[in-house]
PDB file of N, CA and C in Angstrom:
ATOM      1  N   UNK A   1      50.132 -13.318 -18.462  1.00  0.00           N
ATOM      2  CA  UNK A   1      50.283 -12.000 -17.880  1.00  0.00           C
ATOM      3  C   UNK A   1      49.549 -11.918 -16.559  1.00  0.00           C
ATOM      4  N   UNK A   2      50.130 -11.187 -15.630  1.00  0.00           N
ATOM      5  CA  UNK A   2      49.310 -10.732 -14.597  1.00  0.00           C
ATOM      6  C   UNK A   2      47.995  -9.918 -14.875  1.00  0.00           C
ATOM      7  N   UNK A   3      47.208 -10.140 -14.052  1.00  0.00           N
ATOM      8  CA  UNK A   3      45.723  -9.623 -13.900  1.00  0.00           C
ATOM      9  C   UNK A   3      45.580  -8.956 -12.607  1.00  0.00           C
ATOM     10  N   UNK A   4      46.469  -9.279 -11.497  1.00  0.00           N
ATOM     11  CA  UNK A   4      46.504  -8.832  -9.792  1.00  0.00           C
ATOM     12  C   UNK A   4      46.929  -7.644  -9.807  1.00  0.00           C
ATOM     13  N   UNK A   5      47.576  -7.150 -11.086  1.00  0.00           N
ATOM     14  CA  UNK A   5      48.092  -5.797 -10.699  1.00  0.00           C
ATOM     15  C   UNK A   5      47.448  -4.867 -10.372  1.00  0.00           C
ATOM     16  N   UNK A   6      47.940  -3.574  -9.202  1.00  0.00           N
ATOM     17  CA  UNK A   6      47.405  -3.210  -8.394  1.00  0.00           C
ATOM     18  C   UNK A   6      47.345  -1.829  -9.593  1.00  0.00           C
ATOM     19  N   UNK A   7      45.948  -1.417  -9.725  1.00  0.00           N
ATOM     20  CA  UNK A   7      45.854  -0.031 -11.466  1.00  0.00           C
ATOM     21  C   UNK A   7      45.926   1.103 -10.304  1.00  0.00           C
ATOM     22  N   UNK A   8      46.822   1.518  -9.521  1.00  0.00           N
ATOM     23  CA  UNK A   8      47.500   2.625  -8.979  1.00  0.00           C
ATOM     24  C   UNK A   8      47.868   4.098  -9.697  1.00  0.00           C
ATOM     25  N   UNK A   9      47.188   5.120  -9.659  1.00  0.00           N
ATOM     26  CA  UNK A   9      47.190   5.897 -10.455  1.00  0.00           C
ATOM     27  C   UNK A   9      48.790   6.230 -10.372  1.00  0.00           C
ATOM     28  N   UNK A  10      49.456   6.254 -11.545  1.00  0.00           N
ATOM     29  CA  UNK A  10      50.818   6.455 -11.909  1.00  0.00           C
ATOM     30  C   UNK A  10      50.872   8.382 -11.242  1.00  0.00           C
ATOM     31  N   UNK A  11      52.124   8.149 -10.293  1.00  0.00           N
ATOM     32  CA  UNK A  11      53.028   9.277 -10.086  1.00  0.00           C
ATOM     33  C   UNK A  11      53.447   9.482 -11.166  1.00  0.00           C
ATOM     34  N   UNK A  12      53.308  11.179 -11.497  1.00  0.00           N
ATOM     35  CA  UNK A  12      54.358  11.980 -11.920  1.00  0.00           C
ATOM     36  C   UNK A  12      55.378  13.021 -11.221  1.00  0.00           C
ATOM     37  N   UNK A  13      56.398  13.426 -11.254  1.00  0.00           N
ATOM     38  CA  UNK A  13      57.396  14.093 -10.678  1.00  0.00           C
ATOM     39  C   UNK A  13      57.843  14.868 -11.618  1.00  0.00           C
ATOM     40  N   UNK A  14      57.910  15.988 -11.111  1.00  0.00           N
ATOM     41  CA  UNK A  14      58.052  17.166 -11.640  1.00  0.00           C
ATOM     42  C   UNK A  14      59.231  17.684 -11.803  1.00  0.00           C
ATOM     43  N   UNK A  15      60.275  18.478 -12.306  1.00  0.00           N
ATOM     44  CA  UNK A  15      61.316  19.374 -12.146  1.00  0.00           C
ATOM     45  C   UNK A  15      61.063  20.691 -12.942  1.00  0.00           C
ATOM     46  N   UNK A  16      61.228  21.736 -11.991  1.00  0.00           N
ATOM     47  CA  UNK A  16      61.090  23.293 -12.891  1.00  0.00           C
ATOM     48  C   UNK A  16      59.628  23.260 -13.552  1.00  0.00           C
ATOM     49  N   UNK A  17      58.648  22.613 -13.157  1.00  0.00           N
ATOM     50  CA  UNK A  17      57.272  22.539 -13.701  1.00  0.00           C
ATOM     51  C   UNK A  17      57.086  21.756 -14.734  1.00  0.00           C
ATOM     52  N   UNK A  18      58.227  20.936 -15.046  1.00  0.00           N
ATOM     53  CA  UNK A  18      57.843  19.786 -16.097  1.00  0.00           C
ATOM     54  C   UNK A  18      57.974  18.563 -15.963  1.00  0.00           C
ATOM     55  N   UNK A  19      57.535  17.272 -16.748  1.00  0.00           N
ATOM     56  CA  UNK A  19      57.441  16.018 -15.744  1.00  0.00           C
ATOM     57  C   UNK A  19      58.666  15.506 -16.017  1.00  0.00           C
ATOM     58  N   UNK A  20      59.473  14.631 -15.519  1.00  0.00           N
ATOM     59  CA  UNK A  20      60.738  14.290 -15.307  1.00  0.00           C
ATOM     60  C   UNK A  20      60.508  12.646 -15.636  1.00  0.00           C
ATOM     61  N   UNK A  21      59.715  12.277 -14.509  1.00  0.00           N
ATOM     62  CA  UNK A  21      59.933  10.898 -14.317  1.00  0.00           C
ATOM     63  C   UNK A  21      58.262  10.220 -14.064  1.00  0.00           C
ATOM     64  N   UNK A  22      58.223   9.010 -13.796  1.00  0.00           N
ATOM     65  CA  UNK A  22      56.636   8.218 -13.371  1.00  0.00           C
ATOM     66  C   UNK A  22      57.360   7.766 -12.682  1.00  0.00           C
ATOM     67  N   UNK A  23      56.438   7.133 -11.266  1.00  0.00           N
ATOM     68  CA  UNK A  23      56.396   6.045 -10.469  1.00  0.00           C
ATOM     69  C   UNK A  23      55.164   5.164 -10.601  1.00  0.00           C
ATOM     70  N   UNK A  24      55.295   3.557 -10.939  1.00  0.00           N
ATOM     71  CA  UNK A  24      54.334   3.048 -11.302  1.00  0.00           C
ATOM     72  C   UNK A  24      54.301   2.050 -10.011  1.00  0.00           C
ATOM     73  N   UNK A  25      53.537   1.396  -9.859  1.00  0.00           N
ATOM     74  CA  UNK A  25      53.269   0.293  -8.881  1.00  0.00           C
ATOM     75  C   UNK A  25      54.455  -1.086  -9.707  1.00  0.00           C
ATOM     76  N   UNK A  26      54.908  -1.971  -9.417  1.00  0.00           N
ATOM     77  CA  UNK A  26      56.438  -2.646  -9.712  1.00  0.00           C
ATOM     78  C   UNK A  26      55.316  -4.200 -10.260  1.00  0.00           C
ATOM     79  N   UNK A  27      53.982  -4.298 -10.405  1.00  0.00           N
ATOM     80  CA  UNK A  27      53.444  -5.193 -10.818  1.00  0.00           C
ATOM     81  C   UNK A  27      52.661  -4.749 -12.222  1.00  0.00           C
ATOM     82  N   UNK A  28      52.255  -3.578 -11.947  1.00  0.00           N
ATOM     83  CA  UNK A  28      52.281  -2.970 -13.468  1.00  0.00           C
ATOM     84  C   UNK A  28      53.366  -2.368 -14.640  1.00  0.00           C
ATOM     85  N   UNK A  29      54.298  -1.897 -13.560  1.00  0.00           N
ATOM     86  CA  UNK A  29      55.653  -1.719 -14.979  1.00  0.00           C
ATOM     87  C   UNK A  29      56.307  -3.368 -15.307  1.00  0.00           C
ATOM     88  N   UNK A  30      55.586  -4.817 -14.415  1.00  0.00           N
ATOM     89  CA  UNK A  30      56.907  -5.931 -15.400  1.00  0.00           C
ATOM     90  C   UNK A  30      55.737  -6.542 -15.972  1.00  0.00           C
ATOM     91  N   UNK A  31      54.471  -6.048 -15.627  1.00  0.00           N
ATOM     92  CA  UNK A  31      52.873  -6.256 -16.836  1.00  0.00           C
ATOM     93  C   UNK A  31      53.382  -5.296 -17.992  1.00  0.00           C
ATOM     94  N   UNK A  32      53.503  -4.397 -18.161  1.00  0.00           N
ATOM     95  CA  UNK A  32      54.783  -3.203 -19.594  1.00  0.00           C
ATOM     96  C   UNK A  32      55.212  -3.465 -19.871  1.00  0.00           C
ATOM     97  N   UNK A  33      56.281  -4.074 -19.196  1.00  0.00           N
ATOM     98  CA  UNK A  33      57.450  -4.780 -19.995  1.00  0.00           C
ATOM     99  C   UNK A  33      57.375  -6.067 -20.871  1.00  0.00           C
ATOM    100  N   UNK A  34      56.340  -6.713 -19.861  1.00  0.00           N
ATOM    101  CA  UNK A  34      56.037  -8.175 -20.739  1.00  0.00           C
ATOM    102  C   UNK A  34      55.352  -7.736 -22.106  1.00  0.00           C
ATOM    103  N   UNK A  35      54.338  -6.805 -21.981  1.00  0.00           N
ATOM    104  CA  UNK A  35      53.636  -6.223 -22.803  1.00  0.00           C
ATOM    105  C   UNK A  35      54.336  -6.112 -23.928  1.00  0.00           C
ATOM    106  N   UNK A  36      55.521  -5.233 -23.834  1.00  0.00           N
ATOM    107  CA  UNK A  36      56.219  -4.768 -24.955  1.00  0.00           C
ATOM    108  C   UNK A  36      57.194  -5.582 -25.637  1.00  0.00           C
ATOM    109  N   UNK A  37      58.063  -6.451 -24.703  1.00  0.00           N
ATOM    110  CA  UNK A  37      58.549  -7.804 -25.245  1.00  0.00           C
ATOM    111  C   UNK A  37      57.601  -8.462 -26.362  1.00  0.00           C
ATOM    112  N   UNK A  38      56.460  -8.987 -25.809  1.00  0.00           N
ATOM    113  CA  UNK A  38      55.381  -9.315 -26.759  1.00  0.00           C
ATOM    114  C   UNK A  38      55.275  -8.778 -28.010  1.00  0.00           C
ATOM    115  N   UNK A  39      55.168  -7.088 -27.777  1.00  0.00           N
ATOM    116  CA  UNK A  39      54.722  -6.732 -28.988  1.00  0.00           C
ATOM    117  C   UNK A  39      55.789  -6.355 -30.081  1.00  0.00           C
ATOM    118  N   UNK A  40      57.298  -6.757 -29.221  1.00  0.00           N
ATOM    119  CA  UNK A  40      58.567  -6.792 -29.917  1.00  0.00           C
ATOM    120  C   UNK A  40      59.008  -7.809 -30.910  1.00  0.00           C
ATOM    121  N   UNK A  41      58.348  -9.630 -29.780  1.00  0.00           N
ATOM    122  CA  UNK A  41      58.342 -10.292 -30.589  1.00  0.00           C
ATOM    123  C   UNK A  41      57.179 -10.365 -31.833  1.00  0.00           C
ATOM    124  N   UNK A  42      56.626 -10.080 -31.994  1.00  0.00           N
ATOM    125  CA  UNK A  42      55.369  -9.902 -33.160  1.00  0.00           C
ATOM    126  C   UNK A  42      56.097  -9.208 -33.857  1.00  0.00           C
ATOM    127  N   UNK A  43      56.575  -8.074 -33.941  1.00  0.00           N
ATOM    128  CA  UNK A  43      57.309  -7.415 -34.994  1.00  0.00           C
ATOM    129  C   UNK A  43      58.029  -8.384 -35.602  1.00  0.00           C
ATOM    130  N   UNK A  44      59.063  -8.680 -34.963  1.00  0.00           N
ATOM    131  CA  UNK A  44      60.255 -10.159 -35.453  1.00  0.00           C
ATOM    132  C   UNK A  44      59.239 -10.881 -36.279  1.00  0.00           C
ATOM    133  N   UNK A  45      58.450 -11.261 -36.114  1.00  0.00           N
ATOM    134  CA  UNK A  45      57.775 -12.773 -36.653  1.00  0.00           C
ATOM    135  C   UNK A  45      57.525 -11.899 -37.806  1.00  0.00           C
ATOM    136  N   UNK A  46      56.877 -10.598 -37.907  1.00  0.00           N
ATOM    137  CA  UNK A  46      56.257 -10.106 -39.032  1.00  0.00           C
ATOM    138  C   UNK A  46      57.503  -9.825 -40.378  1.00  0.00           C
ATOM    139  N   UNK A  47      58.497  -9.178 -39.683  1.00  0.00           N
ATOM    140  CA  UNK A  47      59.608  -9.307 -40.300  1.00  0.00           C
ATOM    141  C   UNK A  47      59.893 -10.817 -41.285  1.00  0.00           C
ATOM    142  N   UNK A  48      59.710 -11.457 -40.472  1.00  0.00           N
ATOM    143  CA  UNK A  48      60.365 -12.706 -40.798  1.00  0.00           C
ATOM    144  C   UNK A  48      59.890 -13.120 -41.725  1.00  0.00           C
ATOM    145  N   UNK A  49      58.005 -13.082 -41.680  1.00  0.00           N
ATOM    146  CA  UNK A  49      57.084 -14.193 -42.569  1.00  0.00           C
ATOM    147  C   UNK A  49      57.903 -12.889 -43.906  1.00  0.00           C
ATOM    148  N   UNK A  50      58.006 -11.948 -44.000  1.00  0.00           N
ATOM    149  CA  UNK A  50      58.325 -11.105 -45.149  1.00  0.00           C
ATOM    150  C   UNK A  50      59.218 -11.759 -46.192  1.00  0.00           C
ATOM    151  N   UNK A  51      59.842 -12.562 -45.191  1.00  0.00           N
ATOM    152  CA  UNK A  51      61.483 -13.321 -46.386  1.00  0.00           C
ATOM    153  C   UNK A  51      60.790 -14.288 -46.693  1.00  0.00           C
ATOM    154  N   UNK A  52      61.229 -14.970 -47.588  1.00  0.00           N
ATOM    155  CA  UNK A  52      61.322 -16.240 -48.189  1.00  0.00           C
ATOM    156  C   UNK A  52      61.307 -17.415 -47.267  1.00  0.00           C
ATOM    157  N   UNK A  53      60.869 -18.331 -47.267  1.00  0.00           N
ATOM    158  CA  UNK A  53      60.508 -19.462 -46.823  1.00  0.00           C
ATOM    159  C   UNK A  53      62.188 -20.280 -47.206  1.00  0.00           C
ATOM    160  N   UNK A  54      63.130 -20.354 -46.517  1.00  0.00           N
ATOM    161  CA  UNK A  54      64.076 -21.329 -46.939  1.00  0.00           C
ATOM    162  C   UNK A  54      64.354 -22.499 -45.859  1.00  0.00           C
ATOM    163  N   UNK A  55      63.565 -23.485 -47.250  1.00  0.00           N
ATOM    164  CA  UNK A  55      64.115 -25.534 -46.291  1.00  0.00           C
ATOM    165  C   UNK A  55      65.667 -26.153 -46.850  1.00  0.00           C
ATOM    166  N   UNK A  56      65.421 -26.906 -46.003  1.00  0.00           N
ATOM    167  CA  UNK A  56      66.886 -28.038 -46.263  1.00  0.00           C
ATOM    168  C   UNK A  56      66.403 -29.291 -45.840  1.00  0.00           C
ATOM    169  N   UNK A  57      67.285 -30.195 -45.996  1.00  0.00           N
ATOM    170  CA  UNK A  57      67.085 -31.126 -46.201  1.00  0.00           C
ATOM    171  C   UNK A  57      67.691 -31.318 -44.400  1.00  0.00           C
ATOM    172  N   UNK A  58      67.032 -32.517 -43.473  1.00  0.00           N
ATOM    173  CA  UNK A  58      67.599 -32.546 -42.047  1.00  0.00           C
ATOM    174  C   UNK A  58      69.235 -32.791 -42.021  1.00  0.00           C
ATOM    175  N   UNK A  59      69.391 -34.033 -42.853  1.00  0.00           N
ATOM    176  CA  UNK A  59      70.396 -34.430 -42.740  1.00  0.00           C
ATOM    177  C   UNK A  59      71.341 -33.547 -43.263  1.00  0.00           C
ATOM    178  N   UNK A  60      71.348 -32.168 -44.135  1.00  0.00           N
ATOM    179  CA  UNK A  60      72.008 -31.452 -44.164  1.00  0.00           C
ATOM    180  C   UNK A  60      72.014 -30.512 -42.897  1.00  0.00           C
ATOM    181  N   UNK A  61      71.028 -30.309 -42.137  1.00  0.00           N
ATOM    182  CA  UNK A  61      71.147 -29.507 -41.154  1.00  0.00           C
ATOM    183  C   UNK A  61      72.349 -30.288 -39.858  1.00  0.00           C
ATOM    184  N   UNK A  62      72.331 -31.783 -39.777  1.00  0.00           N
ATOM    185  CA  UNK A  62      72.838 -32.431 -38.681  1.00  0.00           C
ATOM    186  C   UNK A  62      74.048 -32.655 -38.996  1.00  0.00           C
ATOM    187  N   UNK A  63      74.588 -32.006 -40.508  1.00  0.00           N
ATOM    188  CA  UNK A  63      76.235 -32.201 -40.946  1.00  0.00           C
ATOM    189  C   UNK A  63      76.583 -30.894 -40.474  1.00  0.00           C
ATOM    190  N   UNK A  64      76.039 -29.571 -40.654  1.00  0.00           N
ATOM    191  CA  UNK A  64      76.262 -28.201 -40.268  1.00  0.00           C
ATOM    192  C   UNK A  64      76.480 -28.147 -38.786  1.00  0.00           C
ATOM    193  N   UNK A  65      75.318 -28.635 -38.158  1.00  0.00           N
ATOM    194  CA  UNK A  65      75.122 -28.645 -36.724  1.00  0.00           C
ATOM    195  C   UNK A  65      76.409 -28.849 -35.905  1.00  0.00           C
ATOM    196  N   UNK A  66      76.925 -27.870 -35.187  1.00  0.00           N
ATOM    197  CA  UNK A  66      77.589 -27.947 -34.250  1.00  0.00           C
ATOM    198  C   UNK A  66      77.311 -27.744 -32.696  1.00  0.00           C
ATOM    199  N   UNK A  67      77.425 -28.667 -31.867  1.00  0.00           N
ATOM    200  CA  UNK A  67      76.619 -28.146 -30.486  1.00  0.00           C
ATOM    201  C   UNK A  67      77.775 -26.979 -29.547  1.00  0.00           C
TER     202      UNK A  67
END
């Protein structure tokens, strides 16, 4: 992850007195995004360890295997 990002106090924008939208600095919203990818994949994994553990044998995997 980035560390250079510039901690720019986030714009808010208003309409009719309520906030609409943010403007963030463009090195801290794809530091967010990575952020949340991350914490998207962790969910997945957590999901995952939940099921059952299912092996095979390789050579059954390399008869299935289609490239």
């Amino acid at each position: 992850m980035r560390t250079t990002a510039i901690r720019r106090t986030p714009e808010i924008v208003f309409r009719k007195g309520k906030p609409r939208a943010v403007i963030l600095d463009i090195n801290y919203y794809q530091e967010l995004l990575e952020r949340l990818e991350d914490m998207e994949d962790l969910k997945e994994l957590e999901e995952m360890r939940k099921k059952p553990l299912k092996l095979r044998k390789f050579e059954d995997f390399l008869q299935e295997y289609k490239p």
